[in-house]
N, C-alpha and C. Protein backbone atom coordinates (compact mmCIF):
# COMPACT_ATOMS: atom_id res chain seq x y z
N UNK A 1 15.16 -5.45 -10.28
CA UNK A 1 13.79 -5.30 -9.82
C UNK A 1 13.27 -6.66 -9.36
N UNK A 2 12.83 -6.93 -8.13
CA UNK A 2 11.82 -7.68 -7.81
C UNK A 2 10.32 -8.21 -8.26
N UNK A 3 10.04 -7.28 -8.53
CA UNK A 3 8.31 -7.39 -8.95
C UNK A 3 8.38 -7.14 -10.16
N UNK A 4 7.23 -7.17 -10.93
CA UNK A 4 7.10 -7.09 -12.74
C UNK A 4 6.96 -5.96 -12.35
N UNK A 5 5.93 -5.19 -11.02
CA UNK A 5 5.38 -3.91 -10.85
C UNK A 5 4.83 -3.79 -9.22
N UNK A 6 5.23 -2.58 -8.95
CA UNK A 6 4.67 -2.46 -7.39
C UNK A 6 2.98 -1.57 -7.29
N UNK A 7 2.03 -2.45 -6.63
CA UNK A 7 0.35 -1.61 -7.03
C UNK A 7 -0.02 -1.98 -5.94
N UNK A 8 -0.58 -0.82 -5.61
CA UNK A 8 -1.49 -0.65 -3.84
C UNK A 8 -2.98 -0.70 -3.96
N UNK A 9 -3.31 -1.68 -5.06
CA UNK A 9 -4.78 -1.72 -5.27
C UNK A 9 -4.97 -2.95 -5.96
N UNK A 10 -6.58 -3.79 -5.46
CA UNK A 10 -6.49 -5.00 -6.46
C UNK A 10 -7.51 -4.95 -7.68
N UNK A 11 -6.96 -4.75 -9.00
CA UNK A 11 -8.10 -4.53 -9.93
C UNK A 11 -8.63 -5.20 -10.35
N UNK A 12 -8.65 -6.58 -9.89
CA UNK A 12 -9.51 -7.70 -10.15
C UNK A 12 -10.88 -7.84 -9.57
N UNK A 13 -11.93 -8.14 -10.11
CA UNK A 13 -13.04 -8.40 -9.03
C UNK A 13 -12.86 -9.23 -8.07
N UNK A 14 -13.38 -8.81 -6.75
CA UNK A 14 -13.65 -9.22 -6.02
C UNK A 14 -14.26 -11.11 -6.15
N UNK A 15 -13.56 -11.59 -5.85
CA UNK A 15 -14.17 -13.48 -5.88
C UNK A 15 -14.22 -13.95 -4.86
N UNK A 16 -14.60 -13.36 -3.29
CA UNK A 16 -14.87 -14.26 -2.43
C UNK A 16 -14.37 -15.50 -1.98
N UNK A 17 -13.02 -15.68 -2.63
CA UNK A 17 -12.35 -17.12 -2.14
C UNK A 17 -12.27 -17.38 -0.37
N UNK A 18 -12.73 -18.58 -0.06
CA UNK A 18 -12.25 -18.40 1.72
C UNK A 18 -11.19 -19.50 1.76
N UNK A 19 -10.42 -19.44 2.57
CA UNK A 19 -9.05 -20.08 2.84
C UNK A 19 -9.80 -21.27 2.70
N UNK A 20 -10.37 -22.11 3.20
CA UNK A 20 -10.80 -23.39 2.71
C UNK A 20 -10.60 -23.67 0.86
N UNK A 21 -11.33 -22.88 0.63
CA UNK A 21 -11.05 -22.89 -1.14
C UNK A 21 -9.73 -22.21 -1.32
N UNK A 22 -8.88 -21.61 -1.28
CA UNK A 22 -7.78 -21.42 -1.46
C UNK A 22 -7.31 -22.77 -1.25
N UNK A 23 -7.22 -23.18 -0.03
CA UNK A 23 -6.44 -24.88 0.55
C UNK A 23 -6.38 -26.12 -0.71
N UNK A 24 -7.85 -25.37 -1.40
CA UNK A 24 -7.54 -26.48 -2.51
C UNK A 24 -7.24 -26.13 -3.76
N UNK A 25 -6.76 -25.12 -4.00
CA UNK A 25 -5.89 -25.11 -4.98
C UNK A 25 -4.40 -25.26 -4.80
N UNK A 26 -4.03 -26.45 -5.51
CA UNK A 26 -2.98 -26.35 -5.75
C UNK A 26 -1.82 -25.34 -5.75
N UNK A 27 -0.45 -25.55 -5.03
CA UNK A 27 0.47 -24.70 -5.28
C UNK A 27 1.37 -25.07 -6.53
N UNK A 28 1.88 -23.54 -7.02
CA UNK A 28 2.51 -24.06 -8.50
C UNK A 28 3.76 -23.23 -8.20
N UNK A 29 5.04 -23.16 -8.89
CA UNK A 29 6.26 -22.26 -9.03
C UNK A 29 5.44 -20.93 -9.75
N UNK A 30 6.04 -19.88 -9.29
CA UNK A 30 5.90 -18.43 -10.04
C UNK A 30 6.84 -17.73 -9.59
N UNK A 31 7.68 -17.64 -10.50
CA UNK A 31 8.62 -16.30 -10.56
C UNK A 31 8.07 -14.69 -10.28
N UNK A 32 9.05 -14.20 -9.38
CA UNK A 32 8.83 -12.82 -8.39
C UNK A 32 8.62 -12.31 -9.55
N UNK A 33 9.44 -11.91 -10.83
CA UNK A 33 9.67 -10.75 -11.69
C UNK A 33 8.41 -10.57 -12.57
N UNK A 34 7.68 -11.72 -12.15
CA UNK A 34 6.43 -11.44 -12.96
C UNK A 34 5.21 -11.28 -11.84
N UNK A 35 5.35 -10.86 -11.25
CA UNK A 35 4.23 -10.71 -10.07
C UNK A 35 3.87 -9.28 -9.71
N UNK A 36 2.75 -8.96 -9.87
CA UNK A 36 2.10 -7.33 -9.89
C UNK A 36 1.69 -7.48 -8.16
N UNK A 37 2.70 -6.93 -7.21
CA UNK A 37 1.65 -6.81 -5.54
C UNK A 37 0.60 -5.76 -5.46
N UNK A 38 -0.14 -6.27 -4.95
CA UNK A 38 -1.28 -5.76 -4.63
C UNK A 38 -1.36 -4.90 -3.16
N UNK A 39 0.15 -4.39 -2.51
CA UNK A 39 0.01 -3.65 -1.09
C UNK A 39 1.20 -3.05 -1.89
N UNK A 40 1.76 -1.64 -1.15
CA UNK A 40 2.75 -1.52 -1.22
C UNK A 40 3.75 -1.22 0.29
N UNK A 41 3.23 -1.98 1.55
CA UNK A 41 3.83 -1.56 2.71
C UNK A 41 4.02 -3.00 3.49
N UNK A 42 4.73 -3.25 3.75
CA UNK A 42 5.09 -4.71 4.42
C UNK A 42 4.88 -4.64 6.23
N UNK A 43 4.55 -4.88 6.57
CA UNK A 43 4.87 -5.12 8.28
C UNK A 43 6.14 -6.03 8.53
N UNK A 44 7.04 -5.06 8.84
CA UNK A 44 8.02 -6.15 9.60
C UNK A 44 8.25 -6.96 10.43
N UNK A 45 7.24 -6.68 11.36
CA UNK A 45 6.94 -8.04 11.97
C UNK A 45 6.71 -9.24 11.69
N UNK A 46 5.96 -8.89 10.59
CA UNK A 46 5.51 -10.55 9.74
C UNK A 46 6.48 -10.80 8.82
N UNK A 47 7.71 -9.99 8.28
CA UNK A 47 8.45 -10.49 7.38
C UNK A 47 9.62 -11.57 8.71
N UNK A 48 10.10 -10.64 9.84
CA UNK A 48 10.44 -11.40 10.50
C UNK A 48 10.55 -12.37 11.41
N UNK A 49 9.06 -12.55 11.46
CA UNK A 49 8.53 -13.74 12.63
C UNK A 49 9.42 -14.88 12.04
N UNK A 50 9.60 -16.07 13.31
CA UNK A 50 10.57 -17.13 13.16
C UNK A 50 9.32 -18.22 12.39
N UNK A 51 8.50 -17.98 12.81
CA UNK A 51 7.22 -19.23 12.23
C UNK A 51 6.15 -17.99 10.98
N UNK A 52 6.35 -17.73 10.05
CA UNK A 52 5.53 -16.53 9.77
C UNK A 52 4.22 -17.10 9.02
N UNK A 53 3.92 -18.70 9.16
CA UNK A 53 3.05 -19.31 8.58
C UNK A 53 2.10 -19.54 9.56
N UNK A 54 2.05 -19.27 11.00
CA UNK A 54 1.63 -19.66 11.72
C UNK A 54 0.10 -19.42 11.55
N UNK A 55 -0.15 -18.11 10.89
CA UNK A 55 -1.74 -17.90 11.18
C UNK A 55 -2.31 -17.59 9.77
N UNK A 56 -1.92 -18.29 8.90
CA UNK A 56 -2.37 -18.08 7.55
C UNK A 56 -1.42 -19.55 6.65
N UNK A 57 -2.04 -19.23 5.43
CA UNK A 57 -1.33 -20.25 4.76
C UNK A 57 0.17 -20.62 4.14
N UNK A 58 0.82 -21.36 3.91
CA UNK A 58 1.80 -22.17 4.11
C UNK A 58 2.48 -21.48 2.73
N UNK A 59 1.42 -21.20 1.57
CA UNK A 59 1.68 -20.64 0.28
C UNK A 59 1.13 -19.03 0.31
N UNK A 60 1.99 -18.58 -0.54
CA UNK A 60 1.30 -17.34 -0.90
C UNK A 60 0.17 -17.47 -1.63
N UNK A 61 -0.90 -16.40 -1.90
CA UNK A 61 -2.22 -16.28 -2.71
C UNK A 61 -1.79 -15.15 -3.85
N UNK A 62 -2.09 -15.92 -5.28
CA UNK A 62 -2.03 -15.11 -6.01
C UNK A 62 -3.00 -15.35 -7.37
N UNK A 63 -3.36 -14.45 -7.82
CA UNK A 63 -4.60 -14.09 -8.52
C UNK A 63 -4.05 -13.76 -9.72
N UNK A 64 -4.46 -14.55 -10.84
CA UNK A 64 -4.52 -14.48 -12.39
C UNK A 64 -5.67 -13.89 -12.87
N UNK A 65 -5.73 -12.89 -13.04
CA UNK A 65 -6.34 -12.02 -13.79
C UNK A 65 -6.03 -11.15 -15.19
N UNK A 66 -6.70 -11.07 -16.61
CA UNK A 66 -6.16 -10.52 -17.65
C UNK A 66 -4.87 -10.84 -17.77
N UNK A 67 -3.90 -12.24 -18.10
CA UNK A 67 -3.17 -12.15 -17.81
C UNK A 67 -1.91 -11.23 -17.17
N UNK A 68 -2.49 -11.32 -16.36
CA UNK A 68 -1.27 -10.81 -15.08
C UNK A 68 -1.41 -11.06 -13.57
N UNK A 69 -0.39 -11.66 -13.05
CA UNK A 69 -0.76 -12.17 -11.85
C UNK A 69 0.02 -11.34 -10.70
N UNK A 70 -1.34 -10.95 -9.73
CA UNK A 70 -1.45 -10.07 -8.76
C UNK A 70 -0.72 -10.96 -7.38
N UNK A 71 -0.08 -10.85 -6.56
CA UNK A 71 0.38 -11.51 -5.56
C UNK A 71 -0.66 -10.70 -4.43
N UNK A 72 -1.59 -11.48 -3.63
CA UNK A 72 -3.08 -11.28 -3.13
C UNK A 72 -2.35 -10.79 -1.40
N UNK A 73 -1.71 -11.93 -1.34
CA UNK A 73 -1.35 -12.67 0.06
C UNK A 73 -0.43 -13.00 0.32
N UNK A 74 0.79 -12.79 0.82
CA UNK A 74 1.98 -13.06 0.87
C UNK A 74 3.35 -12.59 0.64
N UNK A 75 2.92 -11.38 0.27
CA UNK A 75 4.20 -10.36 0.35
C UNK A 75 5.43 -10.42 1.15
N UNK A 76 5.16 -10.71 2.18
CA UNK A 76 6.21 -11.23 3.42
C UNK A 76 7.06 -12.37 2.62
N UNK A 77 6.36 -13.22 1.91
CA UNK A 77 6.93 -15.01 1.46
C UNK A 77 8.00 -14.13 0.63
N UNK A 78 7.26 -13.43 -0.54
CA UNK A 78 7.65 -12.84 -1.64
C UNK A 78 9.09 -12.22 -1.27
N UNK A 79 8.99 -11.41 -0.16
CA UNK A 79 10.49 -10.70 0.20
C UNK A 79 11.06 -11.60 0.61
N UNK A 80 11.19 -12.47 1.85
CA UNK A 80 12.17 -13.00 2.07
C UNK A 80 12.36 -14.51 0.74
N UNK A 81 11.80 -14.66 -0.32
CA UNK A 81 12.61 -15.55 -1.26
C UNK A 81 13.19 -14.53 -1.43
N UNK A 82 13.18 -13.20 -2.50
CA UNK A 82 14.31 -12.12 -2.67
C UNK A 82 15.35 -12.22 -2.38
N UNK A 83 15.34 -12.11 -0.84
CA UNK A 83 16.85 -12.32 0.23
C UNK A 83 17.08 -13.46 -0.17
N UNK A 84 16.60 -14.28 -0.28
CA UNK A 84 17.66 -15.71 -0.30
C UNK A 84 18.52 -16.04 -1.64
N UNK A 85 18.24 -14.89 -2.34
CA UNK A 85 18.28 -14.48 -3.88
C UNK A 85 18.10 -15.72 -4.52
N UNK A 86 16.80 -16.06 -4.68
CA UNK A 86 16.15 -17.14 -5.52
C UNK A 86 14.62 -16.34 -5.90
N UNK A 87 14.54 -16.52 -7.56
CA UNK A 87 13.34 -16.04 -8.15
C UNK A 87 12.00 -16.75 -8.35
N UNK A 88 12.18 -17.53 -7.54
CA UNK A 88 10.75 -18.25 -7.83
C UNK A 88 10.25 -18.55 -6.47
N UNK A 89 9.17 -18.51 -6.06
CA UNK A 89 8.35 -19.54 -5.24
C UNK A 89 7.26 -20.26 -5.40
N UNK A 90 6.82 -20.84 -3.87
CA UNK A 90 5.16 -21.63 -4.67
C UNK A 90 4.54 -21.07 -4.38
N UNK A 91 3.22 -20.68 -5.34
CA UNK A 91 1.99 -20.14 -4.59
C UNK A 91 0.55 -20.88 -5.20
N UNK A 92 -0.46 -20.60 -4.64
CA UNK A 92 -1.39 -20.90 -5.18
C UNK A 92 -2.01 -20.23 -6.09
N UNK A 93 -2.51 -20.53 -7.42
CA UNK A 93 -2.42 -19.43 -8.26
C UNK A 93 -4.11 -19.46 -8.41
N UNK A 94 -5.09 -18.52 -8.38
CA UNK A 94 -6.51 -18.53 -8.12
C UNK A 94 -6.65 -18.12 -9.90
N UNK A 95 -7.31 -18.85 -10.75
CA UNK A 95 -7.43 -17.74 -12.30
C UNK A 95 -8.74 -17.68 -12.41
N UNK A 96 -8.89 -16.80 -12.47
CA UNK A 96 -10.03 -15.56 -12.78
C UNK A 96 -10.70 -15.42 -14.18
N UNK A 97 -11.76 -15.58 -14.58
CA UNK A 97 -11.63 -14.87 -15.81
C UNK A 97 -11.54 -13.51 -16.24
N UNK A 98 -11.31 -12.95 -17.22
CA UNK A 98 -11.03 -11.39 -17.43
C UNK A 98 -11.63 -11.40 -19.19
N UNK A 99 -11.81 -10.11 -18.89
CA UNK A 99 -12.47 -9.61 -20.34
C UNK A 99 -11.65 -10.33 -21.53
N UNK A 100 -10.19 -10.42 -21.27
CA UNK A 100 -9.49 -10.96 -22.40
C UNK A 100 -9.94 -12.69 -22.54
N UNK A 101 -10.10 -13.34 -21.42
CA UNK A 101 -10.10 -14.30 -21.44
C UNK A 101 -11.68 -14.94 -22.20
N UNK A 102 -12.66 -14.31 -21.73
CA UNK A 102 -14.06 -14.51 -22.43
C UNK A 102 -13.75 -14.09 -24.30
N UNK A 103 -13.43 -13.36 -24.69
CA UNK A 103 -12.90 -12.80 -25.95
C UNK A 103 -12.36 -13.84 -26.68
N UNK A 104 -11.31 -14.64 -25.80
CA UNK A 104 -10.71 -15.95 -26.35
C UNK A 104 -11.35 -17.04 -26.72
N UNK A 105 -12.25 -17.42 -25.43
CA UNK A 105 -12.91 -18.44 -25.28
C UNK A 105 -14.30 -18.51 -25.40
């Protein structure tokens, strides 16, 4: 298996990030097998474009929520690491708070 889990919905609230604020978060390593997607249909076009960074960002977007992290943006990145059969990539990881997390803290 690729994904921790395949989900065609994002159950996180809504946070308004705009690619500017994405830009500044940092990219970190995250392993595929733990990544919940948030589409379940890829466009092949964008998995196979020769430049597929061209009109978006360089990292995937992915969202920590209740611990578990949703892959937002980048599904395309996500498959082709797969193919290269390597489990990790970089993404930017956005964390959220979640009911568990207020509970903690």
């Amino acid at each position: 298996m690729i994904f921790k889990r395949v989900a065609d919905t994002r159950p996180y609230p809504a946070h308004g990030t705009t690619l500017k604020q994405w830009a500044d978060v940092p990219p970190r390593q995250v392993r595929l097998d733990e990544l919940v997607t948030t589409k379940t249909t890829l466009d092949l076009d964008t998995l196979l474009a020769d430049d597929s960074t061209f009109y978006g960002d360089l990292f995937a977007h992915v969202v920590s929520w209740e611990g578990q992290l949703y892959l937002e943006d980048g599904l395309h990145r996500a498959l082709r690491t797969a193919l290269q059969q390597r489990n990790s990539m970089h993404a930017r990881v956005l964390e959220l708070g979640g009911a568990k997390d207020r509970a903690t803290g």
